[in-house]
C-alpha atoms as a PDB file:
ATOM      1  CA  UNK A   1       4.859 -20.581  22.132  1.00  0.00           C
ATOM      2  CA  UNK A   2       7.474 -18.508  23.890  1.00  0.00           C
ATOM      3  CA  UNK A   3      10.043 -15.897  21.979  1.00  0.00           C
ATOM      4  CA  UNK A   4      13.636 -15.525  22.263  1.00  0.00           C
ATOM      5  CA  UNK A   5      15.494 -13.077  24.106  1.00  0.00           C
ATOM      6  CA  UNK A   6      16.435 -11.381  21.125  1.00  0.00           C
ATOM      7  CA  UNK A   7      13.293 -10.776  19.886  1.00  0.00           C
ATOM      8  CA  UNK A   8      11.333 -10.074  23.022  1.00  0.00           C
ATOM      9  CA  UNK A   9      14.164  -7.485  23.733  1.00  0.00           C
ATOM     10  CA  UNK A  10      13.164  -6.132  19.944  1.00  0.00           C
ATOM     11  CA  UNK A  11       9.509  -5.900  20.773  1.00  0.00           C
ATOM     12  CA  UNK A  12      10.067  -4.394  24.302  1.00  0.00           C
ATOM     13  CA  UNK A  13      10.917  -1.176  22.281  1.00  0.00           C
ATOM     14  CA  UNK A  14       8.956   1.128  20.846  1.00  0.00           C
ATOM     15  CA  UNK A  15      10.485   2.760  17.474  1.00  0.00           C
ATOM     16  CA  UNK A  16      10.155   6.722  17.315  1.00  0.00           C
ATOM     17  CA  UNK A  17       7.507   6.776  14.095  1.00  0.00           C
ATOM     18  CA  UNK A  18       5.742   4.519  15.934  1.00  0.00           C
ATOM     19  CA  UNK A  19       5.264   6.626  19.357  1.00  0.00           C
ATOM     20  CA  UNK A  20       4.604  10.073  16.863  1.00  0.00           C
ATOM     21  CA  UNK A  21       2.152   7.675  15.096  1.00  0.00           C
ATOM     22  CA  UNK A  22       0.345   7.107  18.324  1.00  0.00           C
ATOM     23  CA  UNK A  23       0.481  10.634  19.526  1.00  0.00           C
ATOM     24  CA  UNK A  24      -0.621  12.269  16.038  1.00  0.00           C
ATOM     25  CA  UNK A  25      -3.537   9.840  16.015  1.00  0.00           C
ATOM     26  CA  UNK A  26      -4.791  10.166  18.755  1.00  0.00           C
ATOM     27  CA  UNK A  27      -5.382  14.051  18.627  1.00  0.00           C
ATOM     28  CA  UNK A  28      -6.302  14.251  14.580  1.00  0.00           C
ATOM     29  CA  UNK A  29      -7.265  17.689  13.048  1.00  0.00           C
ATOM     30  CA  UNK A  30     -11.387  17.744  12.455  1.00  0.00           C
ATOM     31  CA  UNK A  31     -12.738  21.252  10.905  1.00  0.00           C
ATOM     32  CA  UNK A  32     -15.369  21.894  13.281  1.00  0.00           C
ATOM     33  CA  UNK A  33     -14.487  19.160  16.218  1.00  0.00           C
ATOM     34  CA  UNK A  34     -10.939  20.029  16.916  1.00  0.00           C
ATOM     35  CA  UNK A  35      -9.207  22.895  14.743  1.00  0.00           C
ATOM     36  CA  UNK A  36      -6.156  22.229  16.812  1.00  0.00           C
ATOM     37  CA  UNK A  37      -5.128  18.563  15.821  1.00  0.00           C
ATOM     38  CA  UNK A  38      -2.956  17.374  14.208  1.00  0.00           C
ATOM     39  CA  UNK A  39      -2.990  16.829  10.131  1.00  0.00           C
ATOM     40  CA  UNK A  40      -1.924  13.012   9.697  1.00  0.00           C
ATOM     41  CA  UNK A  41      -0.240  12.878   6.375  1.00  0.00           C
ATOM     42  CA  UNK A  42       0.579   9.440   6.798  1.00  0.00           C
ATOM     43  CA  UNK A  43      -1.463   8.133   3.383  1.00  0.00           C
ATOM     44  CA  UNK A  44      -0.668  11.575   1.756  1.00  0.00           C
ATOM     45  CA  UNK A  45       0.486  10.722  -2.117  1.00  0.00           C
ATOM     46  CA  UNK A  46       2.776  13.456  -3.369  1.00  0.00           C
ATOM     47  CA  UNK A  47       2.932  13.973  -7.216  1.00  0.00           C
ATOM     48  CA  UNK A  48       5.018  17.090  -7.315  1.00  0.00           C
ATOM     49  CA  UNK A  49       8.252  15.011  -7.948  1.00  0.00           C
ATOM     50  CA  UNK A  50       6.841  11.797  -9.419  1.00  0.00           C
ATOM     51  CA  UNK A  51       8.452  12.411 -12.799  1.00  0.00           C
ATOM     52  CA  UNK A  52      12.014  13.167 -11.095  1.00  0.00           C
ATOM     53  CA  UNK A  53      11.921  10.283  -9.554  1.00  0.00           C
ATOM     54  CA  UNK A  54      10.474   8.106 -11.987  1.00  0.00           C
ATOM     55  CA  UNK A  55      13.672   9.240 -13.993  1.00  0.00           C
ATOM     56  CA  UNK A  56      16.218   8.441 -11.077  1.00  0.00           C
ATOM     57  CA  UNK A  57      14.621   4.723 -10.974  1.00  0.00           C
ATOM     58  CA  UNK A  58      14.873   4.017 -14.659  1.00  0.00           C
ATOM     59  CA  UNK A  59      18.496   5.453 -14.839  1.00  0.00           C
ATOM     60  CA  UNK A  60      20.171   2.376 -13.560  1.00  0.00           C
ATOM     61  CA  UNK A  61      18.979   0.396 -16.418  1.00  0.00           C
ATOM     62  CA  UNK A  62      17.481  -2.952 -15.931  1.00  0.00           C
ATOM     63  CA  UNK A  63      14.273  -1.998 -14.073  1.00  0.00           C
ATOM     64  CA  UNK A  64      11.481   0.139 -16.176  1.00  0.00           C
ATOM     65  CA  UNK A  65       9.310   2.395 -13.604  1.00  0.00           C
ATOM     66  CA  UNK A  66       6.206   4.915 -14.764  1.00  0.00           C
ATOM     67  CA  UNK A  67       3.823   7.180 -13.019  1.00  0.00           C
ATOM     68  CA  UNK A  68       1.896   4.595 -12.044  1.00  0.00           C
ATOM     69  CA  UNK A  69       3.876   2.120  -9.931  1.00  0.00           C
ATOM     70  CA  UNK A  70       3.268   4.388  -7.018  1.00  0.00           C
ATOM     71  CA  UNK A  71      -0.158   5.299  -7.260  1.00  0.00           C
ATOM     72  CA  UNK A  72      -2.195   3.835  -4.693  1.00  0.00           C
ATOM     73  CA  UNK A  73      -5.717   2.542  -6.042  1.00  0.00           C
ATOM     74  CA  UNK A  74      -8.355   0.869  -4.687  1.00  0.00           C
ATOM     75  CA  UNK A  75      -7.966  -2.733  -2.432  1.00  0.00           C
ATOM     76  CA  UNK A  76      -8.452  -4.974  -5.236  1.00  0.00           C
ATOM     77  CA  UNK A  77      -4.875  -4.045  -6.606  1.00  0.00           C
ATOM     78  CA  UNK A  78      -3.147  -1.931  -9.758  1.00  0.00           C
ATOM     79  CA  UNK A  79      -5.298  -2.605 -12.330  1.00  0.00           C
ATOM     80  CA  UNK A  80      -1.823  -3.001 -15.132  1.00  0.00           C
ATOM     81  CA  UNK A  81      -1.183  -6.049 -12.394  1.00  0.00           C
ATOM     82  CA  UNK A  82      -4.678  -7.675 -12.475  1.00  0.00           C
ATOM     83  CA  UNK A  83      -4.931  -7.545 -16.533  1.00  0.00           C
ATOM     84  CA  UNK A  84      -1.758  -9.518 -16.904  1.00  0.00           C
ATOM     85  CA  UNK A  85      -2.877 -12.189 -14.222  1.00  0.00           C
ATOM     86  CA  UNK A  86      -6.272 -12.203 -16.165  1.00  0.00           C
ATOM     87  CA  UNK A  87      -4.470 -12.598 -19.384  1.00  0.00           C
ATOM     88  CA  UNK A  88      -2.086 -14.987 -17.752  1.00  0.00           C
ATOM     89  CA  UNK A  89      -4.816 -17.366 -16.521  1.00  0.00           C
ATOM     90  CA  UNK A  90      -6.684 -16.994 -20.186  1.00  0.00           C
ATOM     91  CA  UNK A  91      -4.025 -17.679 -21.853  1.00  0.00           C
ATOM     92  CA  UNK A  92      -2.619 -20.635 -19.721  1.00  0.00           C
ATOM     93  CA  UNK A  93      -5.608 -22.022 -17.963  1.00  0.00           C
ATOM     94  CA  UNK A  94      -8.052 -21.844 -21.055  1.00  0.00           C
ATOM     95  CA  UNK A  95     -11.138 -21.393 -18.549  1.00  0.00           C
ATOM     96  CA  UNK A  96     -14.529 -21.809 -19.574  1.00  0.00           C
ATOM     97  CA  UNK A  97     -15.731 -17.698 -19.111  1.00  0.00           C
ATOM     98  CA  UNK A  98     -12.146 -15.490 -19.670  1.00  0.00           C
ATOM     99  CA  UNK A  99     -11.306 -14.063 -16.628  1.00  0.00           C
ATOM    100  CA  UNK A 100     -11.714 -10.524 -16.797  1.00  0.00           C
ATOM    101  CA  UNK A 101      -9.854  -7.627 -14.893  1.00  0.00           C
ATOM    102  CA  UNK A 102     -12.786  -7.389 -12.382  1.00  0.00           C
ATOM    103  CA  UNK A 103     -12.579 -10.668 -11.843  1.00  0.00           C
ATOM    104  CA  UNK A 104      -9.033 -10.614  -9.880  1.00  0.00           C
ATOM    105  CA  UNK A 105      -8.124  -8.896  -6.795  1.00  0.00           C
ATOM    106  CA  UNK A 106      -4.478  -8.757  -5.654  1.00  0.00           C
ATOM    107  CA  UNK A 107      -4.247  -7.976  -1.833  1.00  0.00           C
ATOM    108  CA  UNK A 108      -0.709  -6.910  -0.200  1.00  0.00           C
ATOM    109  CA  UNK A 109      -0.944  -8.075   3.290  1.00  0.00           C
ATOM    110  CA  UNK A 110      -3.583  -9.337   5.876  1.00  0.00           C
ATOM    111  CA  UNK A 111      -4.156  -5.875   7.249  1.00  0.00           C
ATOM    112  CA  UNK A 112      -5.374  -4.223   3.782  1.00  0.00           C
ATOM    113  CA  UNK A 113      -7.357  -7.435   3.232  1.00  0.00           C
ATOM    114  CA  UNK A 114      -9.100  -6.553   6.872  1.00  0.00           C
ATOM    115  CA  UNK A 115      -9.597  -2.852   5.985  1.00  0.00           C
ATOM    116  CA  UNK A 116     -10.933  -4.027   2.661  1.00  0.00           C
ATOM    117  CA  UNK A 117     -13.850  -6.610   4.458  1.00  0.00           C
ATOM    118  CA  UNK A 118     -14.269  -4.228   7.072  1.00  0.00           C
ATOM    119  CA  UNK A 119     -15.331  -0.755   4.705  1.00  0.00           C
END
């Protein structure tokens, strides 16, 4: 299968988080192995505005955000997600066993669901 132009000429270049990405990687901040790396904050999770913006989303009206929309939990998914597809497929499906919130997983993309089977 062969690309067009466009997006070979798209691929050919390499976007700037990208190249910092590469560079902060490959030099990454270890106690006693390498005091002088770089601290990759990449994943970081900062709660010190949370509630500001929380308040900024729901002012618009129409959409209702909380605290916990952008928490980042474990691969198998928010759990508020998972109990309404549980509850969902009890109440539609009528399945032998209810389906509990254990019982479903909810997976973004391929690449989580690779970390995920790979830790």
């Amino acid at each position: 299968m062969s690309l067009s132009k466009r997006v070979q000429g798209i691929l050919s270049k390499q976007d700037h988080l990208t190249s910092c990405a590469e560079l902060v990687n490959s030099d990454l901040y270890d106690v006693r192995e390498n005091p002088k790396g770089y601290i990759s904050f990449q994943n970081a999770l900062n709660e010190l505005c949370v509630d500001v913006l929380v308040e900024k989303l729901n002012e618009a009206g129409g959409l209702e955000f909380d605290a916990t929309v952008g928490k980042h939990y474990e691969f198998s998914g928010i759990p508020r997600l998972r109990s309404a597809m549980a509850n969902f497929m009890n109440h539609f499906f009528d399945p032998v066993e209810n389906v509990n919130l254990k019982d479903v997983s909810t997976i973004l993309s391929c690449l989580i669901r690779n970390f995920a089977l790979y830790y």
